[in-house]
PDB file of N, CA and C in Angstrom:
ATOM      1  N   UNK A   1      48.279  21.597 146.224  1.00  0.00           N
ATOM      2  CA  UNK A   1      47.589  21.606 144.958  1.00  0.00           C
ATOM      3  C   UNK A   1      48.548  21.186 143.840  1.00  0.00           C
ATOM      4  N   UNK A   2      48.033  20.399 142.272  1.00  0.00           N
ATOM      5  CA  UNK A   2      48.691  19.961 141.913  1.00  0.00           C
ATOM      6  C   UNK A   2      48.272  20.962 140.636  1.00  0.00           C
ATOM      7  N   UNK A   3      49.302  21.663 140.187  1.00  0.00           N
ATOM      8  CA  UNK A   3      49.256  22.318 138.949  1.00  0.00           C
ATOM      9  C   UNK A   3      49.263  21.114 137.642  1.00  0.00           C
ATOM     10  N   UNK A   4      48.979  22.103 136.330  1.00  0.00           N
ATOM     11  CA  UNK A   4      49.149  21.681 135.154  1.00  0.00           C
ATOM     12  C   UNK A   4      50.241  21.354 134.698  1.00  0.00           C
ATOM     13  N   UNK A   5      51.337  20.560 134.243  1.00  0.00           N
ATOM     14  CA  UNK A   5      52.675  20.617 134.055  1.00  0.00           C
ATOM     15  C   UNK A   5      52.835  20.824 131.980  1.00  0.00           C
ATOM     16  N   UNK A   6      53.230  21.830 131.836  1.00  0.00           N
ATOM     17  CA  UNK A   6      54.056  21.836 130.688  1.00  0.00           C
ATOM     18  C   UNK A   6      55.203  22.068 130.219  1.00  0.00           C
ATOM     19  N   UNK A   7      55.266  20.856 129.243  1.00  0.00           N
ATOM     20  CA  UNK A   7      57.213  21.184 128.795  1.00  0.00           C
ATOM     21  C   UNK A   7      57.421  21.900 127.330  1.00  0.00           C
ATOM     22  N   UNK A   8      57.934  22.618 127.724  1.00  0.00           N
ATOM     23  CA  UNK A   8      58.282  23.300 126.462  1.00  0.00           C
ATOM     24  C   UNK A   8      59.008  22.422 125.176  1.00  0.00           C
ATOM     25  N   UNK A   9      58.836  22.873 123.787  1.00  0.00           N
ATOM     26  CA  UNK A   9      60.024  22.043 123.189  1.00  0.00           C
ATOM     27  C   UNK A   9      61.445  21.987 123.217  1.00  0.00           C
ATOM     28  N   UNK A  10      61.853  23.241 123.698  1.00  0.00           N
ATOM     29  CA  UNK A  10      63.042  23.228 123.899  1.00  0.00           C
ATOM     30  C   UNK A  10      63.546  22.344 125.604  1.00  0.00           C
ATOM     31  N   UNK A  11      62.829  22.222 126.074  1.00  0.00           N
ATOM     32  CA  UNK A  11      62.873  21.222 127.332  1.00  0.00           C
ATOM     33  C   UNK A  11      62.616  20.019 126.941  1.00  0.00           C
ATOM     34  N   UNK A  12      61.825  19.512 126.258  1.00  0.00           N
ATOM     35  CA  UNK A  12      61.398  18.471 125.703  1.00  0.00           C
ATOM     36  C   UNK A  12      63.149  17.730 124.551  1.00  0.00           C
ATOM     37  N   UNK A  13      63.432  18.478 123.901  1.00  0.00           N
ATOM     38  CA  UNK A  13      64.467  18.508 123.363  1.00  0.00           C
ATOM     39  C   UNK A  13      66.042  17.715 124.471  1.00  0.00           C
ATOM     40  N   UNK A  14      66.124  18.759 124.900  1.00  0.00           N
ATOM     41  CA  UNK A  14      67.316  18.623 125.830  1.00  0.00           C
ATOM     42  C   UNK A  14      66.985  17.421 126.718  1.00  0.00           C
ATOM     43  N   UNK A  15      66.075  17.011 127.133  1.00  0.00           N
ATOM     44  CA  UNK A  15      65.855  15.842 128.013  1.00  0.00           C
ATOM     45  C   UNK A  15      66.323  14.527 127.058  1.00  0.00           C
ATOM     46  N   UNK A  16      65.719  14.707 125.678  1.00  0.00           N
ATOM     47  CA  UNK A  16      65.926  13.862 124.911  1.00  0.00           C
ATOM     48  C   UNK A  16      67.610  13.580 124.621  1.00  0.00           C
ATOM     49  N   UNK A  17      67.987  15.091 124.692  1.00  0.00           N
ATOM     50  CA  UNK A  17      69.488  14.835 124.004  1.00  0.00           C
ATOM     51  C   UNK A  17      70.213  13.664 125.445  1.00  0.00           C
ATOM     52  N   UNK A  18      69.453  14.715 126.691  1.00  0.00           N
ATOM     53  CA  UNK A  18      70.597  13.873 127.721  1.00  0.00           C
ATOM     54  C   UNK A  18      70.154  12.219 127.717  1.00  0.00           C
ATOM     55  N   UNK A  19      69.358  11.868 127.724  1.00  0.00           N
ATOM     56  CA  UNK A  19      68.490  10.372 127.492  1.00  0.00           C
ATOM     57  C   UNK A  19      69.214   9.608 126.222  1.00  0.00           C
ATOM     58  N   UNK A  20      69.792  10.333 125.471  1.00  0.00           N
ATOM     59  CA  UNK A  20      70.073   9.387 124.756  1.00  0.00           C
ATOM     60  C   UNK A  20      71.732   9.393 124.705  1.00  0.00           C
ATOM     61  N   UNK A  21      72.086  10.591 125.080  1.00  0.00           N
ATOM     62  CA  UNK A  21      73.504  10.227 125.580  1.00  0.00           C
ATOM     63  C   UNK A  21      73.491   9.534 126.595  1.00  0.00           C
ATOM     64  N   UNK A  22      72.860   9.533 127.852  1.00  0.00           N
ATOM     65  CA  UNK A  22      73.492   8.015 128.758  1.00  0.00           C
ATOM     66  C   UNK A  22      72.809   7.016 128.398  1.00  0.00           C
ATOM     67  N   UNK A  23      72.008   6.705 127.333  1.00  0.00           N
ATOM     68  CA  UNK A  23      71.916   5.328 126.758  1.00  0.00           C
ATOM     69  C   UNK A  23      72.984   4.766 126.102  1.00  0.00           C
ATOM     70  N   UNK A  24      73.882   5.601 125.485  1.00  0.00           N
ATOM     71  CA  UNK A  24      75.204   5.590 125.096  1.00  0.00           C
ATOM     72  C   UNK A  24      76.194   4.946 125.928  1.00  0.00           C
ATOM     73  N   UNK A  25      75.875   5.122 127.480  1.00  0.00           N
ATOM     74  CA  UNK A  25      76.974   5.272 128.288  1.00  0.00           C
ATOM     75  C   UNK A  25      76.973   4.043 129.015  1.00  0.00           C
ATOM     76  N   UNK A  26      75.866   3.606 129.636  1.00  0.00           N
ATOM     77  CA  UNK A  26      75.781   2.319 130.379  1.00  0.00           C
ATOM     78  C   UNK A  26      74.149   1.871 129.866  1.00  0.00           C
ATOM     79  N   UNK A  27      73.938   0.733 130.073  1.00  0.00           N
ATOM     80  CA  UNK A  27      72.553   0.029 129.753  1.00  0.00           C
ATOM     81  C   UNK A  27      71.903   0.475 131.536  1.00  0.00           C
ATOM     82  N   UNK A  28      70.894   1.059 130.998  1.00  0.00           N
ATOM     83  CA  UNK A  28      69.722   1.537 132.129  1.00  0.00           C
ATOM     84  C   UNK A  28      69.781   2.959 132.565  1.00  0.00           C
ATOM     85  N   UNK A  29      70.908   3.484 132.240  1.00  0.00           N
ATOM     86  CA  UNK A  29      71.422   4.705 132.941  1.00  0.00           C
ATOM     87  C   UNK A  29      70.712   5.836 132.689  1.00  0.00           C
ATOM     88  N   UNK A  30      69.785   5.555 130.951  1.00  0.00           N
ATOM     89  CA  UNK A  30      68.989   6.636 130.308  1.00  0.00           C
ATOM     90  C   UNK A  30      67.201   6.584 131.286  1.00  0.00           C
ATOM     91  N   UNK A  31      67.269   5.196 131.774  1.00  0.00           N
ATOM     92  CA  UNK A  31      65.916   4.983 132.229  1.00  0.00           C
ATOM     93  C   UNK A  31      65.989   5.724 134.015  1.00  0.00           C
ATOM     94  N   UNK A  32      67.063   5.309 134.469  1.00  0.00           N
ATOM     95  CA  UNK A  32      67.487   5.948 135.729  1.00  0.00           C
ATOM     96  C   UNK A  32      67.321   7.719 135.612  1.00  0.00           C
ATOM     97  N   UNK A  33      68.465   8.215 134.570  1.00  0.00           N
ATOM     98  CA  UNK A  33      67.437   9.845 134.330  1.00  0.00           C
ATOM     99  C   UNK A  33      66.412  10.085 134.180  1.00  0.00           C
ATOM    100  N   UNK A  34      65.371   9.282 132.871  1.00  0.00           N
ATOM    101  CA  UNK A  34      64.119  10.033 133.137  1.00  0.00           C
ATOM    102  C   UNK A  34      62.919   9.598 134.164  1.00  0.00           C
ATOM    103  N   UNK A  35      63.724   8.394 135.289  1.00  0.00           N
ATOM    104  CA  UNK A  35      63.001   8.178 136.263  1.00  0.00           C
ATOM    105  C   UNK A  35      63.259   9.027 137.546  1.00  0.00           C
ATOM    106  N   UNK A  36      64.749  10.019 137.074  1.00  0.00           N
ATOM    107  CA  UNK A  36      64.794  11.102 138.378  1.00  0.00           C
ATOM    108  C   UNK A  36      63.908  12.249 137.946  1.00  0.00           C
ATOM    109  N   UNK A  37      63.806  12.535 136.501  1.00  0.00           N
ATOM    110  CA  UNK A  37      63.348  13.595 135.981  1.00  0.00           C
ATOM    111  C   UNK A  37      61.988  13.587 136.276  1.00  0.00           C
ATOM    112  N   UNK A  38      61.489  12.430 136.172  1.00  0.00           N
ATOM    113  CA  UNK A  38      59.984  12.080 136.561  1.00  0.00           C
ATOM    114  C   UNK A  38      59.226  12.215 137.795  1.00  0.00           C
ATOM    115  N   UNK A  39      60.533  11.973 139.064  1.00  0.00           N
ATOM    116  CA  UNK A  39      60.184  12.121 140.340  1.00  0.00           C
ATOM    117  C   UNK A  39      60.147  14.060 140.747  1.00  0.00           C
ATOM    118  N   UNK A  40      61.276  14.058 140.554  1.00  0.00           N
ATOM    119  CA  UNK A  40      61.546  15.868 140.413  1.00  0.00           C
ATOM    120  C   UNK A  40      60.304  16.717 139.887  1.00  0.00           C
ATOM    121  N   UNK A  41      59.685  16.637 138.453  1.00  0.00           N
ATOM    122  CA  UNK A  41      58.703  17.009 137.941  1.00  0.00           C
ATOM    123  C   UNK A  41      57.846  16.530 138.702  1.00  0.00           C
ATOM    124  N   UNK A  42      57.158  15.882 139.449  1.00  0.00           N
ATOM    125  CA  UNK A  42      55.999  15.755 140.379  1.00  0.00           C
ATOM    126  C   UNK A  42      56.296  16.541 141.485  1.00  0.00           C
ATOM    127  N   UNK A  43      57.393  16.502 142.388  1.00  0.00           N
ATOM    128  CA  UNK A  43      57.780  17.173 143.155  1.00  0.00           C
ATOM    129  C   UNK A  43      57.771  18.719 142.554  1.00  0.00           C
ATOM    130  N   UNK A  44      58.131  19.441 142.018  1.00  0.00           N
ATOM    131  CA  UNK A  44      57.654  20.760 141.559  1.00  0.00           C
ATOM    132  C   UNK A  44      56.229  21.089 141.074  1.00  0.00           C
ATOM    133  N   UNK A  45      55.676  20.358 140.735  1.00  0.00           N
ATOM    134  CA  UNK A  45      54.131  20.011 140.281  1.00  0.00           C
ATOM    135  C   UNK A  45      53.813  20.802 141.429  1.00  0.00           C
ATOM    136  N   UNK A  46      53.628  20.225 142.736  1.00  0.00           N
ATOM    137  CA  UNK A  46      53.093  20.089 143.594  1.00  0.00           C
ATOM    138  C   UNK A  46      53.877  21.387 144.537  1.00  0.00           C
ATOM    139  N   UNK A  47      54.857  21.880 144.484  1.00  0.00           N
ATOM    140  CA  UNK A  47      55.269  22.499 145.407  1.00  0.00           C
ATOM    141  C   UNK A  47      56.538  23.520 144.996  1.00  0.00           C
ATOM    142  N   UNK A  48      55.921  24.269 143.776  1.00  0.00           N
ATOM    143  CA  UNK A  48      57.023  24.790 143.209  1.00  0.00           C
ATOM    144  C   UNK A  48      58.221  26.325 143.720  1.00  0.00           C
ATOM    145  N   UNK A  49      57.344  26.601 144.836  1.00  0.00           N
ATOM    146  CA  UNK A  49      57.606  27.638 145.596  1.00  0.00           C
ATOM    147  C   UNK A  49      58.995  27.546 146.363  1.00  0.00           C
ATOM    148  N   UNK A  50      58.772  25.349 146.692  1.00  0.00           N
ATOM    149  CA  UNK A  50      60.093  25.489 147.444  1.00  0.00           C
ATOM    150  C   UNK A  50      61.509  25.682 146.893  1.00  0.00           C
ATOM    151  N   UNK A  51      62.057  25.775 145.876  1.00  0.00           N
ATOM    152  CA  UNK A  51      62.779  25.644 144.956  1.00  0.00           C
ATOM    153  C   UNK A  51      63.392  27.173 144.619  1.00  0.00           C
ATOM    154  N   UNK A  52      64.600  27.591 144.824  1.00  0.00           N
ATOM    155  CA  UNK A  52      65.155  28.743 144.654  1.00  0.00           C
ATOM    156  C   UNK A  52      64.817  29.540 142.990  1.00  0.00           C
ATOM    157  N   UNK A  53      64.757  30.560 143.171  1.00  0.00           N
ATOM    158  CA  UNK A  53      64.799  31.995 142.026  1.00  0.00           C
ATOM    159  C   UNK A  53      65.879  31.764 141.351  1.00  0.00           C
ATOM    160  N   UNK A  54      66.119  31.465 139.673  1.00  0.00           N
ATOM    161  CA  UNK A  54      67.334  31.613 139.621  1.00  0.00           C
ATOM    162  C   UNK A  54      67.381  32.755 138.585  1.00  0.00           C
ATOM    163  N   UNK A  55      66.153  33.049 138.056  1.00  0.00           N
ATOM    164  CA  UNK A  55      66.503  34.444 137.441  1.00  0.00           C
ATOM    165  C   UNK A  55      65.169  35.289 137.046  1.00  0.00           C
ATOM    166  N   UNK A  56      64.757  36.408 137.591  1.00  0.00           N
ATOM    167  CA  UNK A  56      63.703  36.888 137.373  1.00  0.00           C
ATOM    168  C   UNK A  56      62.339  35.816 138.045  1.00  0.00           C
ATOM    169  N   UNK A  57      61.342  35.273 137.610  1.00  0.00           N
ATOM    170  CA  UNK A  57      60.135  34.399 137.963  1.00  0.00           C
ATOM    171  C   UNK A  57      60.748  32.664 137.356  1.00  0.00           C
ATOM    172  N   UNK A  58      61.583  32.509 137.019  1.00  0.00           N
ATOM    173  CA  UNK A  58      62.210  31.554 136.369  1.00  0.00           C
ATOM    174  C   UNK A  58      62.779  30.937 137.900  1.00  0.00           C
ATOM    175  N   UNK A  59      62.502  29.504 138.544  1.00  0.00           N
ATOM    176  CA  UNK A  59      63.011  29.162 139.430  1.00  0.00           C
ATOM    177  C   UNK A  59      63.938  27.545 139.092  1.00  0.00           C
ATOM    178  N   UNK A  60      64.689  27.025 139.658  1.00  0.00           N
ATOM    179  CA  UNK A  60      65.636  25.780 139.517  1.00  0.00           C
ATOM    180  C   UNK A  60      65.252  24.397 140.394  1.00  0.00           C
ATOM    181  N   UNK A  61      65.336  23.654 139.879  1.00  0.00           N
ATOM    182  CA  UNK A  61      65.681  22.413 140.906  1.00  0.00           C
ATOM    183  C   UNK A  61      66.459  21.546 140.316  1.00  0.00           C
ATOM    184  N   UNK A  62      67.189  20.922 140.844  1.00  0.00           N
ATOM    185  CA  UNK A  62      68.548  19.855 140.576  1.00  0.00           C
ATOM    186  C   UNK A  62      68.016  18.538 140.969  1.00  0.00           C
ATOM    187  N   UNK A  63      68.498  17.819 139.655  1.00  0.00           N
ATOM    188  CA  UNK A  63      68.404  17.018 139.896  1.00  0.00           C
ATOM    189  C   UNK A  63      69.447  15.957 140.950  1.00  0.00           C
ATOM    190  N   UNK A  64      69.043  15.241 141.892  1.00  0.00           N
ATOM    191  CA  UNK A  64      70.145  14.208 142.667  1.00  0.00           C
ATOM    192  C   UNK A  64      71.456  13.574 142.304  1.00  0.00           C
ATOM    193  N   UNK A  65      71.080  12.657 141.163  1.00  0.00           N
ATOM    194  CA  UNK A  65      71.954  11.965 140.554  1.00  0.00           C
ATOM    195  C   UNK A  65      72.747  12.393 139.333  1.00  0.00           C
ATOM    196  N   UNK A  66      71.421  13.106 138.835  1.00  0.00           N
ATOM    197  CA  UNK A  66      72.427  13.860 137.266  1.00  0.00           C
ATOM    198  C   UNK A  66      72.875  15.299 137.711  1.00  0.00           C
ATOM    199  N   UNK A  67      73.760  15.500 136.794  1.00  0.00           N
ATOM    200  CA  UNK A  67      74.245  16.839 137.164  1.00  0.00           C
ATOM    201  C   UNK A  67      73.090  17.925 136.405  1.00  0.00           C
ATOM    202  N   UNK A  68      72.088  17.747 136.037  1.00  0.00           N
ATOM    203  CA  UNK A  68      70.922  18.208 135.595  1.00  0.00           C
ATOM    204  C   UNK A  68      70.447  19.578 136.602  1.00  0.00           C
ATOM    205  N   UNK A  69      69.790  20.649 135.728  1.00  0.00           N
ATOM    206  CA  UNK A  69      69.193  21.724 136.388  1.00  0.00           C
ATOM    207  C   UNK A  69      67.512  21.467 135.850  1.00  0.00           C
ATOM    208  N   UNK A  70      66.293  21.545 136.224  1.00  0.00           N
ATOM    209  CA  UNK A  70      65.275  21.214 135.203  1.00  0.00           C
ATOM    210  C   UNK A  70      64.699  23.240 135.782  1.00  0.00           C
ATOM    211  N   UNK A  71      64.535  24.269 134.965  1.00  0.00           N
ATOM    212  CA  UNK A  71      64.151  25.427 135.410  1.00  0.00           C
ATOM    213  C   UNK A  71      62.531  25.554 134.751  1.00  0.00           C
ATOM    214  N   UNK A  72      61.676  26.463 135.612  1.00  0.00           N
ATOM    215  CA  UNK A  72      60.455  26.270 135.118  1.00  0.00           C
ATOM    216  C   UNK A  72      60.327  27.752 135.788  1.00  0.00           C
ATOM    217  N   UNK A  73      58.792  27.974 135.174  1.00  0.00           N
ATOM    218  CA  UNK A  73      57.962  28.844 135.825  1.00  0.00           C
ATOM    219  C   UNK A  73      56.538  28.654 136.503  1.00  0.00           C
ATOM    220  N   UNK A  74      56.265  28.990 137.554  1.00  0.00           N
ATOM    221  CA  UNK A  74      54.913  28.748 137.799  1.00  0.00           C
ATOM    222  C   UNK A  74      53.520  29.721 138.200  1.00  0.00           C
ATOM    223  N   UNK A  75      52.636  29.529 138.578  1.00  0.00           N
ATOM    224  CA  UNK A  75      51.714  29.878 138.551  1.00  0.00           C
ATOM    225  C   UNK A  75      50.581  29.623 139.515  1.00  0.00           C
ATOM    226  N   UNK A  76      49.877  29.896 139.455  1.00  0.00           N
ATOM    227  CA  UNK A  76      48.967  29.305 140.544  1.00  0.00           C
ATOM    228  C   UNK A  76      48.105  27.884 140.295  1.00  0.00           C
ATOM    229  N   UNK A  77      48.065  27.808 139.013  1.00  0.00           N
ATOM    230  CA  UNK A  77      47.253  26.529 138.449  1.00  0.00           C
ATOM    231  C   UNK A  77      48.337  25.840 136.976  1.00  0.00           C
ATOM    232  N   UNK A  78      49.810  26.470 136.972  1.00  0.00           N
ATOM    233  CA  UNK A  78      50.556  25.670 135.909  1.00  0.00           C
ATOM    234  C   UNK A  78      51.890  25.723 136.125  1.00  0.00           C
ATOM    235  N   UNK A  79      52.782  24.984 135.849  1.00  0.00           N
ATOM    236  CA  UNK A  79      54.101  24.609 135.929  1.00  0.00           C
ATOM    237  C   UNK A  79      54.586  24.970 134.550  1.00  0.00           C
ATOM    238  N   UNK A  80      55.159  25.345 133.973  1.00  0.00           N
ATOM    239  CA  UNK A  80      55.976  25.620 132.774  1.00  0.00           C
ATOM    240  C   UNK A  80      57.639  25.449 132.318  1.00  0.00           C
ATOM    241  N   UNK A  81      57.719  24.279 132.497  1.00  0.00           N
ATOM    242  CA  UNK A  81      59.140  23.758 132.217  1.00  0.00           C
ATOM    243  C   UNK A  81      59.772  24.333 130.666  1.00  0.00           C
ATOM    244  N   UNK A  82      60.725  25.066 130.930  1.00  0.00           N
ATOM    245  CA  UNK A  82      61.609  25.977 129.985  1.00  0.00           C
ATOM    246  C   UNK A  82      62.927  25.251 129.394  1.00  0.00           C
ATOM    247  N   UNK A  83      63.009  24.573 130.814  1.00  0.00           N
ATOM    248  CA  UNK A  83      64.785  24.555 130.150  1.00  0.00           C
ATOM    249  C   UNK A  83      65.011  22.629 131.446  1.00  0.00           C
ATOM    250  N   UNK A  84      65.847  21.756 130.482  1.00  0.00           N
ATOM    251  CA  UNK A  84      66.650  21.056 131.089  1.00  0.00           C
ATOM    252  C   UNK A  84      68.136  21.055 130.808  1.00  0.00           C
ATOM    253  N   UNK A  85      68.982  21.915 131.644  1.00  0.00           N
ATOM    254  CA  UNK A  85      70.359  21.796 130.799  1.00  0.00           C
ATOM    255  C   UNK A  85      71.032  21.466 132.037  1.00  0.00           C
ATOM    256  N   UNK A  86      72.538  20.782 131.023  1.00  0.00           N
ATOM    257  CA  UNK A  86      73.458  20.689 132.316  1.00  0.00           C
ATOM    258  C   UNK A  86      74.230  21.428 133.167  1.00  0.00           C
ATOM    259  N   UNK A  87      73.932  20.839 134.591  1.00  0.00           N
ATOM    260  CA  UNK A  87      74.431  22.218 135.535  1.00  0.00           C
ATOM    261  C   UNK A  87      75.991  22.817 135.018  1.00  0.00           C
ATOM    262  N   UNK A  88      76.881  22.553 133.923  1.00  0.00           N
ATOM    263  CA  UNK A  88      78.088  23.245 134.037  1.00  0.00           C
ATOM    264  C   UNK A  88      78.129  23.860 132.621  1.00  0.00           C
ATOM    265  N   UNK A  89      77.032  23.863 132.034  1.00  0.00           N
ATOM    266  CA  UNK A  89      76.633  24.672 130.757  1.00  0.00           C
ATOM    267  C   UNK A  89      76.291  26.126 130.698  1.00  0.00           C
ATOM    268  N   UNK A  90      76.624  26.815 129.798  1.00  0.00           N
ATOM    269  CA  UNK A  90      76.276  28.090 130.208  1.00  0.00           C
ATOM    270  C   UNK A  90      75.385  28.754 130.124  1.00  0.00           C
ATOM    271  N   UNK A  91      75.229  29.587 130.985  1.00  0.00           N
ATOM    272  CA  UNK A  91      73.668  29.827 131.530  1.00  0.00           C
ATOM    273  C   UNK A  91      72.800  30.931 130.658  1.00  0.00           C
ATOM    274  N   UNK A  92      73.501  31.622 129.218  1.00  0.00           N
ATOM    275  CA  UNK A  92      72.867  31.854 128.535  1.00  0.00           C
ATOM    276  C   UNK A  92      72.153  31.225 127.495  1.00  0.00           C
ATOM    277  N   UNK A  93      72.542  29.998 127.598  1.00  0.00           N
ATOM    278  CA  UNK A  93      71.705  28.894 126.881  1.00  0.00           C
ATOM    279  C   UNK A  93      70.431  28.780 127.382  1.00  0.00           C
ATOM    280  N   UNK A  94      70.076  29.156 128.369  1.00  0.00           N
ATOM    281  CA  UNK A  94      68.597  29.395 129.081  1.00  0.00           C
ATOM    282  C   UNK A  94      67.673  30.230 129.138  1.00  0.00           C
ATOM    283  N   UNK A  95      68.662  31.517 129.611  1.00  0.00           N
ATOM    284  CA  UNK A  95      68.576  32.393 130.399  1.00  0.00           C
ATOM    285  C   UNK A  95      67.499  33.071 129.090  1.00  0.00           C
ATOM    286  N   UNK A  96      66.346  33.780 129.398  1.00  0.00           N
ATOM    287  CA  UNK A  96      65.688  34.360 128.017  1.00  0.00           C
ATOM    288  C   UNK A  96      64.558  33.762 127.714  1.00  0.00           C
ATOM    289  N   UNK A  97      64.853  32.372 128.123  1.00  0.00           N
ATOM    290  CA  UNK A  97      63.416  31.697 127.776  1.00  0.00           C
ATOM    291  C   UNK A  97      62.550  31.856 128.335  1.00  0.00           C
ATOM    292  N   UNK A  98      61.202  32.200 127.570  1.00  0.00           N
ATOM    293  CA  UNK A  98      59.660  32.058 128.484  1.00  0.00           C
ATOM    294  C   UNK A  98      58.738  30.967 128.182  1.00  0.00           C
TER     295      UNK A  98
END
């Protein structure tokens, strides 16, 4: 089943910040993230269970290529994307959000 997907602004935010720092970095590199971010978010859409607990109902998935964490919550009929930060950031920058 394919849930509802929502991004929070503060997810919405941080995707932006990382998107436009590797547009900074190499030409395509920003389109390559939000084309992993894009694949990942369908993949949790659809199957958010498989994806480890990382704190309380708040679960993780990593992204492949970026050093990216994208954390969400779900539901039986919605996805709730909280947080995109980078995996070596600290984890109270997250941690709290609903």
């Amino acid at each position: 089943m394919t849930r509802r997907l929502t991004l929070r602004p503060e997810a919405l935010a941080e995707m932006h910040e990382a998107t436009t720092w590797y547009a900074q970095r190499a030409f395509g590199l920003d389109d390559a993230f939000l084309d992993e971010v894009a694949r990942l978010l369908g993949e949790i859409r659809t199957s958010p269970s498989r994806y480890p607990v990382a704190e309380g109902d708040t679960r993780k998935a990593v992204l492949t290529r970026f050093p990216y964490l994208i954390l969400f919550r779900a539901t039986s009929d919605e996805v709730v994307v909280t947080s995109c930060v980078h995996g070596r950031r600290n984890p109270k920058r997250w941690q709290g959000r609903r």
